[in-house]
C-alpha atoms as a PDB file:
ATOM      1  CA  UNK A   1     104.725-140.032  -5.460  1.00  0.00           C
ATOM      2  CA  UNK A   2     102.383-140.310  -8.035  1.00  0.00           C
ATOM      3  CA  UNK A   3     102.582-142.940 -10.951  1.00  0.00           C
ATOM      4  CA  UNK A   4     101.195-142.053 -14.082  1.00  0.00           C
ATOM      5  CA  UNK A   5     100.508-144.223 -17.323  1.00  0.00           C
ATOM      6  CA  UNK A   6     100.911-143.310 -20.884  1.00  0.00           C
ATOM      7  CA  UNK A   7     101.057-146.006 -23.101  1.00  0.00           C
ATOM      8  CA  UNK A   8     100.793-143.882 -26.394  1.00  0.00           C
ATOM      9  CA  UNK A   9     103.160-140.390 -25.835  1.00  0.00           C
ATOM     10  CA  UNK A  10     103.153-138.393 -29.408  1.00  0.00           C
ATOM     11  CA  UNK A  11     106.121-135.932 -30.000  1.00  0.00           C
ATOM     12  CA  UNK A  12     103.572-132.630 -30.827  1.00  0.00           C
ATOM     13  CA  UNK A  13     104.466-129.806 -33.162  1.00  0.00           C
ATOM     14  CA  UNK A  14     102.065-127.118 -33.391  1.00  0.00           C
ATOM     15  CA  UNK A  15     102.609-124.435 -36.288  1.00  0.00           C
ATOM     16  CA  UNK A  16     100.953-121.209 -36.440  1.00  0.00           C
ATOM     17  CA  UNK A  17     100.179-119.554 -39.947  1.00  0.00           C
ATOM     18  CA  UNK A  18      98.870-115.399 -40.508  1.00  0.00           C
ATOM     19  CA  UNK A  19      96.803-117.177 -43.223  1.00  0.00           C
ATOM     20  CA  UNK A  20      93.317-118.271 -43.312  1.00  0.00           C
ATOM     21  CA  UNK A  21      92.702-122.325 -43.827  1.00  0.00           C
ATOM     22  CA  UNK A  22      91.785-121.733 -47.517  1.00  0.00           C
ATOM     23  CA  UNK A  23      94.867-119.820 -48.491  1.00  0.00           C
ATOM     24  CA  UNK A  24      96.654-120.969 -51.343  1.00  0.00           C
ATOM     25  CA  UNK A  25      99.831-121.817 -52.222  1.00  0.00           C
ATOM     26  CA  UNK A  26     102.847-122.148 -49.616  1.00  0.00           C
ATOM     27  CA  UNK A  27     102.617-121.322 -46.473  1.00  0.00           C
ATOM     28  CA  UNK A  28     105.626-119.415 -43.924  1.00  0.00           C
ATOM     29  CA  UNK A  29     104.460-120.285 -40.323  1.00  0.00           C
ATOM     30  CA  UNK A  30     105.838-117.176 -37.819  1.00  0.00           C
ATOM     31  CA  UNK A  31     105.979-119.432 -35.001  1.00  0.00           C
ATOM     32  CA  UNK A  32     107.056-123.160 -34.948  1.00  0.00           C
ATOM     33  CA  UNK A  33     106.323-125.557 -30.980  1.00  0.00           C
ATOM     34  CA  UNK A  34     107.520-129.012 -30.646  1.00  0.00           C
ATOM     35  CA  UNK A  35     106.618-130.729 -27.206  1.00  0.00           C
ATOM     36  CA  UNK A  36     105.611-133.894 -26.069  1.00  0.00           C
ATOM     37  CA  UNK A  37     101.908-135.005 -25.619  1.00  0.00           C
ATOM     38  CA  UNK A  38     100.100-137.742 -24.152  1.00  0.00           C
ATOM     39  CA  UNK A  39      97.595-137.653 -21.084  1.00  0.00           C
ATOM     40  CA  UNK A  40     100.159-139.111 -18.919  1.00  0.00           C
ATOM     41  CA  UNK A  41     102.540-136.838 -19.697  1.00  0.00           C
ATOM     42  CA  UNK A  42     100.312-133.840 -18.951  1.00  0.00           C
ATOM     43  CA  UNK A  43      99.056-135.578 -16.224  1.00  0.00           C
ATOM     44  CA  UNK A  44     102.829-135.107 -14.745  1.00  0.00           C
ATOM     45  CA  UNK A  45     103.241-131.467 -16.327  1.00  0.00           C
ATOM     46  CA  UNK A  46      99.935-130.010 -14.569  1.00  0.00           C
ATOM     47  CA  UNK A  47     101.554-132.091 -11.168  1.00  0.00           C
ATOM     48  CA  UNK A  48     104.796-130.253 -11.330  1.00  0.00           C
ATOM     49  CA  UNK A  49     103.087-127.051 -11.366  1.00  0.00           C
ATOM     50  CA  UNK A  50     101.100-128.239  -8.328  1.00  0.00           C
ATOM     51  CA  UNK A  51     104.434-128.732  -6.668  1.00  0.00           C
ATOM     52  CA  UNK A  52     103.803-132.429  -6.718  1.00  0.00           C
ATOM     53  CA  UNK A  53     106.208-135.075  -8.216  1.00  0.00           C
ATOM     54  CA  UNK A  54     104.795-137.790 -10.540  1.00  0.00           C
ATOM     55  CA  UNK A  55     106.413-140.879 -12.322  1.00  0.00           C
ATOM     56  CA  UNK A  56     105.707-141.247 -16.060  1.00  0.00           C
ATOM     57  CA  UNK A  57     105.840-145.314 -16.475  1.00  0.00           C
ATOM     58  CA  UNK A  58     105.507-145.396 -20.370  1.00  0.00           C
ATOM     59  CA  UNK A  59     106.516-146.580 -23.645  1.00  0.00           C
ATOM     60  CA  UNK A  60     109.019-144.883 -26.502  1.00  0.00           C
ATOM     61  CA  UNK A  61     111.070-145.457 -29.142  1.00  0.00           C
ATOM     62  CA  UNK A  62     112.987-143.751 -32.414  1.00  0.00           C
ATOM     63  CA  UNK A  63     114.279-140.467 -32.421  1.00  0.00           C
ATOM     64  CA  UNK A  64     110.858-139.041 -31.611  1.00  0.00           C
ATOM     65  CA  UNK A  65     110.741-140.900 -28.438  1.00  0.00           C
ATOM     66  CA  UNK A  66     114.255-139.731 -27.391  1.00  0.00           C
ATOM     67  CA  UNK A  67     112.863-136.453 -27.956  1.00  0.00           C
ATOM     68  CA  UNK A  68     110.133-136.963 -25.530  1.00  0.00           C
ATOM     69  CA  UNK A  69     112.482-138.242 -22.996  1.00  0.00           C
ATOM     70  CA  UNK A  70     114.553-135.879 -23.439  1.00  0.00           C
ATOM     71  CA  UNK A  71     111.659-132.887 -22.780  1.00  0.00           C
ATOM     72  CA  UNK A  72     111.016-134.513 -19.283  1.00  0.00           C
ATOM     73  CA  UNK A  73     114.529-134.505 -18.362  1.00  0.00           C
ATOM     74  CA  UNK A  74     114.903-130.932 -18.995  1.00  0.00           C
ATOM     75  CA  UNK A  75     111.698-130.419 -17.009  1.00  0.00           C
ATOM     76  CA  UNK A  76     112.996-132.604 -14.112  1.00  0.00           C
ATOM     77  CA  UNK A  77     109.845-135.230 -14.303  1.00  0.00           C
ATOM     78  CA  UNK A  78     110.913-138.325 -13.454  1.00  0.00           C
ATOM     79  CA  UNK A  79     110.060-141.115 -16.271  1.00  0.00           C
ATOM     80  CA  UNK A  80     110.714-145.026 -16.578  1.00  0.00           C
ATOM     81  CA  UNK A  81     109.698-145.616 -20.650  1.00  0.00           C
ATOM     82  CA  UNK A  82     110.281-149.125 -22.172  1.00  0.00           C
ATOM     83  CA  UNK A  83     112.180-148.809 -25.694  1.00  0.00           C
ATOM     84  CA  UNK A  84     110.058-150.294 -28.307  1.00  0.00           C
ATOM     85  CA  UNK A  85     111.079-151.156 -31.490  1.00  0.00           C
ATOM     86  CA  UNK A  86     108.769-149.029 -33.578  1.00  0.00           C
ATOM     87  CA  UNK A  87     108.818-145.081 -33.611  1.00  0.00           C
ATOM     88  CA  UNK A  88     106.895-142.996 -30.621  1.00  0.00           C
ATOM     89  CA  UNK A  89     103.966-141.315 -33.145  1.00  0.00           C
ATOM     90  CA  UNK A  90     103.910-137.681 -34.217  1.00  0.00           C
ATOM     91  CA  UNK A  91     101.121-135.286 -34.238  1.00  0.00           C
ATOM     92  CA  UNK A  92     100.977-131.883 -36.521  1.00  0.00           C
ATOM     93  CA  UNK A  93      98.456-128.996 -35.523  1.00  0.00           C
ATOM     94  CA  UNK A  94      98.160-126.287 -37.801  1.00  0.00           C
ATOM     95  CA  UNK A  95      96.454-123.235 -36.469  1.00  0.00           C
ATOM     96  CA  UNK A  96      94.972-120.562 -39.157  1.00  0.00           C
ATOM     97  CA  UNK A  97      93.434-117.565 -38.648  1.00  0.00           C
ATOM     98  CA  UNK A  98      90.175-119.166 -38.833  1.00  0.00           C
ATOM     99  CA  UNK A  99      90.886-122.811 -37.303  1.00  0.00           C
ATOM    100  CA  UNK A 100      93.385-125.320 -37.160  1.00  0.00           C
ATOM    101  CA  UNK A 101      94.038-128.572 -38.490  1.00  0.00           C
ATOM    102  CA  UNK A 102      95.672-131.969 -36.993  1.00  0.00           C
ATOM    103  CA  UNK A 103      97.361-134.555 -38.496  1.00  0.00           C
ATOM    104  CA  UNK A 104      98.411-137.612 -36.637  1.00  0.00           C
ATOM    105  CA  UNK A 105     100.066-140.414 -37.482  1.00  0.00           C
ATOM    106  CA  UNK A 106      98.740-144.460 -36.614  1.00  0.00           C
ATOM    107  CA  UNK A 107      99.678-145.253 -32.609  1.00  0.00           C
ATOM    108  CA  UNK A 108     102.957-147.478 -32.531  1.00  0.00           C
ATOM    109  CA  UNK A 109     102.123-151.450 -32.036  1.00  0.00           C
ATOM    110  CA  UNK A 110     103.219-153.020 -28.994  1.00  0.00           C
ATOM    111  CA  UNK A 111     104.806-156.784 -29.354  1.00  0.00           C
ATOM    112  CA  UNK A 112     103.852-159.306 -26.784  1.00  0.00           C
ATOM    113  CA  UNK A 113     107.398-159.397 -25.356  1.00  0.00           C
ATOM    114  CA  UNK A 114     107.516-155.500 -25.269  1.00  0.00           C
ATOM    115  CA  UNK A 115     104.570-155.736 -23.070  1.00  0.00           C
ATOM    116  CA  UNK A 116     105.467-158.037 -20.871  1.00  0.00           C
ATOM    117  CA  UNK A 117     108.350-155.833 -19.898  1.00  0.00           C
ATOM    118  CA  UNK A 118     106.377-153.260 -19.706  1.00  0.00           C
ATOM    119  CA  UNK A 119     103.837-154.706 -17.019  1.00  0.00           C
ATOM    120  CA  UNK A 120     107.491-155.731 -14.879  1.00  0.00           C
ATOM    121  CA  UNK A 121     108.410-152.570 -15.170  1.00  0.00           C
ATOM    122  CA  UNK A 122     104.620-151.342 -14.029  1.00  0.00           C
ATOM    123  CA  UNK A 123     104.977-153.773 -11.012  1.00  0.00           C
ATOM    124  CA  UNK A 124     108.489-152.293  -9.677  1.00  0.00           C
ATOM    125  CA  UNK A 125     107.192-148.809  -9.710  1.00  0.00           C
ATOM    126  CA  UNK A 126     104.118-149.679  -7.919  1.00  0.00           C
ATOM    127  CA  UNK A 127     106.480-150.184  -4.680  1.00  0.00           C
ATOM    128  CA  UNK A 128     107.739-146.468  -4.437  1.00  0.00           C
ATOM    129  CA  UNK A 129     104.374-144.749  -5.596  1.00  0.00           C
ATOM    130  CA  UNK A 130     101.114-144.386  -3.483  1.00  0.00           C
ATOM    131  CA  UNK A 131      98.511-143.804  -6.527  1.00  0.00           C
ATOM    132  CA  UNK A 132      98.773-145.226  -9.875  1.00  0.00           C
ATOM    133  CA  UNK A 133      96.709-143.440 -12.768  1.00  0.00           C
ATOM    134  CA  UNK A 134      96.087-144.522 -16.040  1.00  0.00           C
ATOM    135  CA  UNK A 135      94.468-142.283 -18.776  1.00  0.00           C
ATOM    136  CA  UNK A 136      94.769-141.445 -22.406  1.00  0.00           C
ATOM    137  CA  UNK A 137      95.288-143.665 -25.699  1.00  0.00           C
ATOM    138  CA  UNK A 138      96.597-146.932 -26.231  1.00  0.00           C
ATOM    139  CA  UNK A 139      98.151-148.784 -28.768  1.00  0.00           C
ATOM    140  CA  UNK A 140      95.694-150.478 -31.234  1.00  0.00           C
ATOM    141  CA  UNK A 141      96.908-153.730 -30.927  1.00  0.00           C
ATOM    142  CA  UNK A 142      97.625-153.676 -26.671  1.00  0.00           C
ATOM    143  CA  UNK A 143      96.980-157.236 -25.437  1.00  0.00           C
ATOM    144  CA  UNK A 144      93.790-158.178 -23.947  1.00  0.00           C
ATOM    145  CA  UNK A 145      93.218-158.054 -20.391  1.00  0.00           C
ATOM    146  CA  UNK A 146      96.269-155.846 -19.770  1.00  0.00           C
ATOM    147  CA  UNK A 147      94.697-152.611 -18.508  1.00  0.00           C
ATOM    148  CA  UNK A 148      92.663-154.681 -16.151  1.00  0.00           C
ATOM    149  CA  UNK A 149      95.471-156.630 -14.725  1.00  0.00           C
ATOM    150  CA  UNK A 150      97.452-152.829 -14.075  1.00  0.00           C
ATOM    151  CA  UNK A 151      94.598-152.096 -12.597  1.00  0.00           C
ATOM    152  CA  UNK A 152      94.057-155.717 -10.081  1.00  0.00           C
ATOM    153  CA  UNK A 153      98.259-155.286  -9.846  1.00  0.00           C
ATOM    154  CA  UNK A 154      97.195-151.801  -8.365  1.00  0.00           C
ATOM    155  CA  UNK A 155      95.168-153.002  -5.680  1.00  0.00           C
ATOM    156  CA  UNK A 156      97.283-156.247  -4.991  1.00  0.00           C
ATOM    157  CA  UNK A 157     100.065-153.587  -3.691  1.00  0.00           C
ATOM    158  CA  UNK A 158      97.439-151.557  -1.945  1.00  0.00           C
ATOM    159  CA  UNK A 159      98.001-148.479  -4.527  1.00  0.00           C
ATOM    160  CA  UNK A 160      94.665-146.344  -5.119  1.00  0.00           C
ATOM    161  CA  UNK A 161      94.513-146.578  -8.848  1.00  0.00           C
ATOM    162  CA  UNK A 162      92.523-143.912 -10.921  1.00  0.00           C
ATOM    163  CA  UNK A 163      91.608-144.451 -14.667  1.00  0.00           C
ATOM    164  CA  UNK A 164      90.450-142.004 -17.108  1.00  0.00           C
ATOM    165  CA  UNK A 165      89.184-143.638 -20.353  1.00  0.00           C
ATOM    166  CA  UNK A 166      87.310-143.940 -22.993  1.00  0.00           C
ATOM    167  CA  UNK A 167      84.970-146.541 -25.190  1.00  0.00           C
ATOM    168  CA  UNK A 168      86.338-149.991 -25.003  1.00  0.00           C
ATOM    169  CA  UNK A 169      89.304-148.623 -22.864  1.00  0.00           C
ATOM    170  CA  UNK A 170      86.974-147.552 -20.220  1.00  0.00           C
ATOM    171  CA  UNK A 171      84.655-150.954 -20.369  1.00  0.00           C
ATOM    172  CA  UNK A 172      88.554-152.825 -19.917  1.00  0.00           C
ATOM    173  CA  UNK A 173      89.117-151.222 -16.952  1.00  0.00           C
ATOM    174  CA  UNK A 174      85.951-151.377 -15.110  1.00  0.00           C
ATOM    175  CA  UNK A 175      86.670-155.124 -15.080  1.00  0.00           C
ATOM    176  CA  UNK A 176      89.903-154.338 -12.607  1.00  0.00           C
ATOM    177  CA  UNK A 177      87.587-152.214 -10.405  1.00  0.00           C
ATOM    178  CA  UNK A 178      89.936-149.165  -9.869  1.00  0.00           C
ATOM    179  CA  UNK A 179      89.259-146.929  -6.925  1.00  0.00           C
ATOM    180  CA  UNK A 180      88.150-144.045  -9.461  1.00  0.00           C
ATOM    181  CA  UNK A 181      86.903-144.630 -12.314  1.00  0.00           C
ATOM    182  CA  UNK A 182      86.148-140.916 -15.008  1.00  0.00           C
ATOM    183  CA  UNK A 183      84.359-141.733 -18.327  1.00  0.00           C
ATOM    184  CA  UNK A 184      82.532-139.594 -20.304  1.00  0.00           C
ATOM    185  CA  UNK A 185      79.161-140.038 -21.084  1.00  0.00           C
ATOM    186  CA  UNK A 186      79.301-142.093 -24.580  1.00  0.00           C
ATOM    187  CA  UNK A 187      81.156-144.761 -22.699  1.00  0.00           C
ATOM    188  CA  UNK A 188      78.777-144.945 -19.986  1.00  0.00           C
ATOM    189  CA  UNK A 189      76.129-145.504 -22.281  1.00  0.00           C
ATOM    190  CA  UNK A 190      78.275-148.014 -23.954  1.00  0.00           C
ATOM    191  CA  UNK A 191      79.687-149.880 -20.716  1.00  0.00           C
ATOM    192  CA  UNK A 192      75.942-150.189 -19.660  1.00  0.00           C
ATOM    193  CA  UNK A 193      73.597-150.587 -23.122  1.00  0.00           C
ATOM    194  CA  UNK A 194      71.553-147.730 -22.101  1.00  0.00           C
ATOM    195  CA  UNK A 195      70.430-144.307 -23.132  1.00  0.00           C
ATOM    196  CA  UNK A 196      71.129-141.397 -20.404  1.00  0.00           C
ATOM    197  CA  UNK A 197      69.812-137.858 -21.076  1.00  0.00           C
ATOM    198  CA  UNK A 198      68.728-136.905 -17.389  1.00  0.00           C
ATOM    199  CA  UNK A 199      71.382-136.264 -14.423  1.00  0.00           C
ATOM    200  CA  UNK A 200      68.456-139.202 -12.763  1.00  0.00           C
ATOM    201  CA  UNK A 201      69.615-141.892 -15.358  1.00  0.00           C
ATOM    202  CA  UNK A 202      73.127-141.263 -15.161  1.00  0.00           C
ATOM    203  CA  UNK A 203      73.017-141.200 -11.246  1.00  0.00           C
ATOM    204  CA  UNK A 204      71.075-145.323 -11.700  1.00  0.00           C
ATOM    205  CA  UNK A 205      73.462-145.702 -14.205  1.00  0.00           C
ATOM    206  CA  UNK A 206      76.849-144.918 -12.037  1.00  0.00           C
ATOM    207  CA  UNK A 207      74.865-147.752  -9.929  1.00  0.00           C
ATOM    208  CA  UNK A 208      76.391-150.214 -12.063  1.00  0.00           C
ATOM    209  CA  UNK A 209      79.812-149.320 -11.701  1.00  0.00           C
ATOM    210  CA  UNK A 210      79.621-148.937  -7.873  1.00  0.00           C
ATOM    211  CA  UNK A 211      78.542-152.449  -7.610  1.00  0.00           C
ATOM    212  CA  UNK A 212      82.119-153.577  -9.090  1.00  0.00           C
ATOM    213  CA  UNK A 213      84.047-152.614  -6.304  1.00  0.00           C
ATOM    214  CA  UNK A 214      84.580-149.321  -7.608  1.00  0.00           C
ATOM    215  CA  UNK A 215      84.548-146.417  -4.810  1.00  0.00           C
ATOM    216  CA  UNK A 216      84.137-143.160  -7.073  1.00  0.00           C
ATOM    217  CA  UNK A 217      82.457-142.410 -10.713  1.00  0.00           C
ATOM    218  CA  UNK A 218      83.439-139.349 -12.577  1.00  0.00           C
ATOM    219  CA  UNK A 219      80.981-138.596 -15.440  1.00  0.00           C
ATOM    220  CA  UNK A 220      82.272-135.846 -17.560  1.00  0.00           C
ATOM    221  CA  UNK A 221      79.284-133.853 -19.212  1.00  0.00           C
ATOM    222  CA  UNK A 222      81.488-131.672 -21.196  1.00  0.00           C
ATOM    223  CA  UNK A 223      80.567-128.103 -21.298  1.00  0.00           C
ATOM    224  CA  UNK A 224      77.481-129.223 -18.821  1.00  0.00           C
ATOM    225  CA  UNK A 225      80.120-130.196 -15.936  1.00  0.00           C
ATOM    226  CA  UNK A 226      80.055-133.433 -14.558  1.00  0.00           C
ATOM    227  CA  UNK A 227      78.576-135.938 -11.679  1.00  0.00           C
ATOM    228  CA  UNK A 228      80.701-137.637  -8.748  1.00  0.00           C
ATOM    229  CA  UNK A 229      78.747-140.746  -6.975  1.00  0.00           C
ATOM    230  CA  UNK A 230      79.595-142.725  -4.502  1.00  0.00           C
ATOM    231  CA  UNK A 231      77.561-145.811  -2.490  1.00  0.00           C
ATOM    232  CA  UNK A 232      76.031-142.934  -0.252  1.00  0.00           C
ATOM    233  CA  UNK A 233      76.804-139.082  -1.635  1.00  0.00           C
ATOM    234  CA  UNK A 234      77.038-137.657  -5.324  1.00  0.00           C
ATOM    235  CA  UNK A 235      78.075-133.959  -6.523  1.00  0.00           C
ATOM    236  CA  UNK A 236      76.936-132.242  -9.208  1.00  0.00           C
ATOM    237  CA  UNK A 237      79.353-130.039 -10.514  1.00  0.00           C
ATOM    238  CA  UNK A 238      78.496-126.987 -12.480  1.00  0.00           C
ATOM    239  CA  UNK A 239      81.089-124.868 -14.727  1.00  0.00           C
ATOM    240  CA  UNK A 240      80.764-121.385 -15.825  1.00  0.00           C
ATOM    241  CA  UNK A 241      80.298-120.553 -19.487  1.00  0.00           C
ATOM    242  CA  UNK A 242      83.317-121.517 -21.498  1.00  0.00           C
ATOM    243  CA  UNK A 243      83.014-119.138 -24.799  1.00  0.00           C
ATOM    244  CA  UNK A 244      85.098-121.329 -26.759  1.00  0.00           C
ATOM    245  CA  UNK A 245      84.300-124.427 -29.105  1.00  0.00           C
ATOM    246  CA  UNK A 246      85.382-127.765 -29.311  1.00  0.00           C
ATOM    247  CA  UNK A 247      87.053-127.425 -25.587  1.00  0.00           C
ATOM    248  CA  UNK A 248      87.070-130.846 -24.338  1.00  0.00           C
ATOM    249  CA  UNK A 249      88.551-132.155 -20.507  1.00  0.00           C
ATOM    250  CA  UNK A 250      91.448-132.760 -20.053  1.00  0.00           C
ATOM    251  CA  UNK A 251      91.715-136.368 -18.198  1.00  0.00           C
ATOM    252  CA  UNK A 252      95.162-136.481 -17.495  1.00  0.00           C
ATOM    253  CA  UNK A 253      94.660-132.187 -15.567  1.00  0.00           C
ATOM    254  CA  UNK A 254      91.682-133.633 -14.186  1.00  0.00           C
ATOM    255  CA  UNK A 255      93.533-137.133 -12.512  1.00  0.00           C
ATOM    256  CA  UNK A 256      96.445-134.708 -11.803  1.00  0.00           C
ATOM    257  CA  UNK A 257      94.171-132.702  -9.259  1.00  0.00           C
ATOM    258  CA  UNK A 258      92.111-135.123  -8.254  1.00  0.00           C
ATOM    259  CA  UNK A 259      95.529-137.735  -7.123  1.00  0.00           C
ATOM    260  CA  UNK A 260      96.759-133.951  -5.913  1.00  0.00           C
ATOM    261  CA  UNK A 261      93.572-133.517  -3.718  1.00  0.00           C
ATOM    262  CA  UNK A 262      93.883-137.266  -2.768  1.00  0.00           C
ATOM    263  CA  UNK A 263      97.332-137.319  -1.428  1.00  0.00           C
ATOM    264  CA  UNK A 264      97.771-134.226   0.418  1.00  0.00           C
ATOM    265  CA  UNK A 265      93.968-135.471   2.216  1.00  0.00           C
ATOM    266  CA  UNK A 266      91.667-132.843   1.262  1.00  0.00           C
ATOM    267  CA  UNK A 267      87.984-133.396   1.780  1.00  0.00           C
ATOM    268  CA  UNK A 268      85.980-135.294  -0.998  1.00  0.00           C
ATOM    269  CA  UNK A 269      84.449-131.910  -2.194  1.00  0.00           C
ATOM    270  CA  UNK A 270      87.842-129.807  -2.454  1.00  0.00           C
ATOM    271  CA  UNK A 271      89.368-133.102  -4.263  1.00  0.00           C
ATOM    272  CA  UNK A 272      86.300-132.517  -7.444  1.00  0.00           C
ATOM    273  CA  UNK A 273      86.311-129.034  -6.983  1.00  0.00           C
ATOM    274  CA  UNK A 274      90.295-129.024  -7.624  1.00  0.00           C
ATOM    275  CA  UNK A 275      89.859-132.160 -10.798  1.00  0.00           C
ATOM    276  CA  UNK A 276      87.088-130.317 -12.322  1.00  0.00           C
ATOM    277  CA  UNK A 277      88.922-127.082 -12.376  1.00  0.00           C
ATOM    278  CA  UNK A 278      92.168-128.461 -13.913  1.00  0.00           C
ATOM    279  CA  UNK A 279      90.834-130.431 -16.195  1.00  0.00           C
ATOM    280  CA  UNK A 280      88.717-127.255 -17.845  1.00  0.00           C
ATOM    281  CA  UNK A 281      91.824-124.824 -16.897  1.00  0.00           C
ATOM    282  CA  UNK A 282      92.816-124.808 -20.585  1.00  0.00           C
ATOM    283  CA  UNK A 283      89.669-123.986 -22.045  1.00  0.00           C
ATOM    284  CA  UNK A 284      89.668-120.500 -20.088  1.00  0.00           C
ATOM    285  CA  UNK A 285      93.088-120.042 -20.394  1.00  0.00           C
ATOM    286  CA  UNK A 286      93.766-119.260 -23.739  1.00  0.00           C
ATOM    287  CA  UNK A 287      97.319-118.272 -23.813  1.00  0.00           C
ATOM    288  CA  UNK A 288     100.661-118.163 -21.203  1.00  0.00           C
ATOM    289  CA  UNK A 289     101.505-120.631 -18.755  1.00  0.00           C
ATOM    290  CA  UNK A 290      99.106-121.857 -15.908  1.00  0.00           C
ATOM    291  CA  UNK A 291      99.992-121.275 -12.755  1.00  0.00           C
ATOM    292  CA  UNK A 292      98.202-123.136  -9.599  1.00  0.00           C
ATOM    293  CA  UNK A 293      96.474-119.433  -9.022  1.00  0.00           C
ATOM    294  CA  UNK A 294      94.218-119.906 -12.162  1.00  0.00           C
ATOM    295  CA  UNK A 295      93.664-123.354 -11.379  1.00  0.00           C
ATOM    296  CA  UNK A 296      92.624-121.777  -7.514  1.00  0.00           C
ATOM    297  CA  UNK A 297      90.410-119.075  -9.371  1.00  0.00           C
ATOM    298  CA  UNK A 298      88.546-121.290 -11.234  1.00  0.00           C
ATOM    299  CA  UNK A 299      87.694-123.822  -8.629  1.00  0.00           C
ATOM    300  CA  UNK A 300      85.811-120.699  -6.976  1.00  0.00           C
ATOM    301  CA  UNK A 301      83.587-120.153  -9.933  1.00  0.00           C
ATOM    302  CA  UNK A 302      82.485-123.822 -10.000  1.00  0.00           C
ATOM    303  CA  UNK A 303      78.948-124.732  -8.153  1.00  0.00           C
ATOM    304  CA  UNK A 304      79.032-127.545  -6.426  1.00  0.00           C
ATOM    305  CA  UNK A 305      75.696-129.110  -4.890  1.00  0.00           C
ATOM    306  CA  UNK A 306      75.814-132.236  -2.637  1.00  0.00           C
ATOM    307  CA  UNK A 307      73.385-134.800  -2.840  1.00  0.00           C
ATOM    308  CA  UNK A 308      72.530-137.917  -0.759  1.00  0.00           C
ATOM    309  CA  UNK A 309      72.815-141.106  -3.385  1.00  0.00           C
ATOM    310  CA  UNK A 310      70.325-143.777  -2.292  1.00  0.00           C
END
């Protein structure tokens, strides 16, 4: 089984209008969503439709975290949340004819006690659960140090840990050295002071992060793919055109196939070629559900070129 972190789950509700984003007046939407959201949780929704079972170890409270509980339970996704005392957080999206909008509301504060039972609660699930990912937000106010000690916990049990983060997140859990570690570029530059335009300074950049004990770095480019290294091979993975704006990855799809590709022991190209593909699956997929046949279809229109990294 696959454990999966979400520290900040948001109870979504996504309203579509006929009406363009200046309309005036009141608005009648003509079709009202409410789901739960979080990287962690999607990381466990895009598992499920792998055929894969995942353990959401997280944190909720209020009515809008019963909500969210209450969504995995109907979708049979196991879950171990900690009740805290203030309210899981909401976001609004709005879509118009011509855009959308999104409101969402500040990320719930953690106490120290809260998080202490959370990292007990971390430790017990670490016995029945091979890989341990963490991705997504977290609370503003999350005590120092605690992402990195998941992350040393992780390895203590002999769990292969993969993080997904961002900015100071990211630079956090470097410092546990987790067996993957995916960052986009911004961070990398930030983790390591330096500017990186060419694939050659990211590749002496990753260089860094290998040195820390870390077996695999995932740099997301975005719409320009991404880069895999490792001590002695790197892939450069190449995506078709995406025809759609402001379509970002997906880290919790993308640790979803890559712990997918991991556990069932696919080989090391398969395992990015199946990460990259789910974690772009929703920008080409534009409405339905996703099935594991789209996620199949697009990892045959990725290139993938192997390179020797010394």
């Amino acid at each position: 089984m696959i454990l999966s972190v979400d520290l900040n789950p948001v109870l979504r509700k996504r309203i579509k209008v006929p009406f363009r984003k200046d309309h005036p007046g009141a608005l009648t939407p003509e079709r009202i969503d409410i789901f739960p959201g979080g990287e962690g949780i999607e990381l466990a929704l895009m598992l499920r439709i792998m055929n894969e079972d995942a353990l959401v170890c997280g944190i909720s409270g209020g009515y809008t975290g019963k909500v969210v509980r209450d969504f995995l339970d109907g979708s049979g996704i196991e879950h171990d949340f900690v009740e805290i005392r203030e309210s899981t957080g909401e976001q609004l999206f709005i879509h118009y004819s011509d855009g959308q909008t999104l409101i969402s509301e500040i990320r719930p504060r953690l106490s120290k006690d809260e998080a202490a039972v959370y990292l007990r609660h971390f430790k017990e699930n670490l016995n029945t659960c091979e890989i341990t990912c963490i991705t997504g937000t977290v609370p503003n106010n999350l005590p120092e140090g605690m992402l990195e000690e998941m992350l040393i916990m992780s390895r203590q049990f002999g769990r292969r840990s993969l993080a997904a983060l961002k900015g100071r997140d990211a630079a956090q859990a470097v410092k546990g050295s987790p067996y993957l570690m995916a960052l986009d570029l911004a961070s990398l530059e930030n983790i390591t002071h330096l500017k990186l335009e060419y694939d050659s300074e990211i590749i002496k950049a990753c260089r860094y992060l290998l040195d820390k004990d870390i077996e695999y770095v995932f740099v997301d480019l975005r719409e320009k793919g991404a880069l895999v290294l490792s001590d002695e091979k790197g892939y450069r993975v190449d995506i078709p055109s995406i025809g759609r704006e402001h379509c970002n990855t997906n880290y919790g799809y993308l640790l979803a196939g890559v712990a997918l590709g991991m556990i069932r022991g696919y080989d090391e190209e398969t395992i990015f070629r199946l990460g990259s593909a789910a974690s772009l699956i929703h920008c080409f997929r534009r409405s339905g559900e996703v099935d594991m046949s789209d996620i199949k279809g697009l990892m045959n229109k990725l290139e993938v070129r192997t390179f020797r990294n010394i």
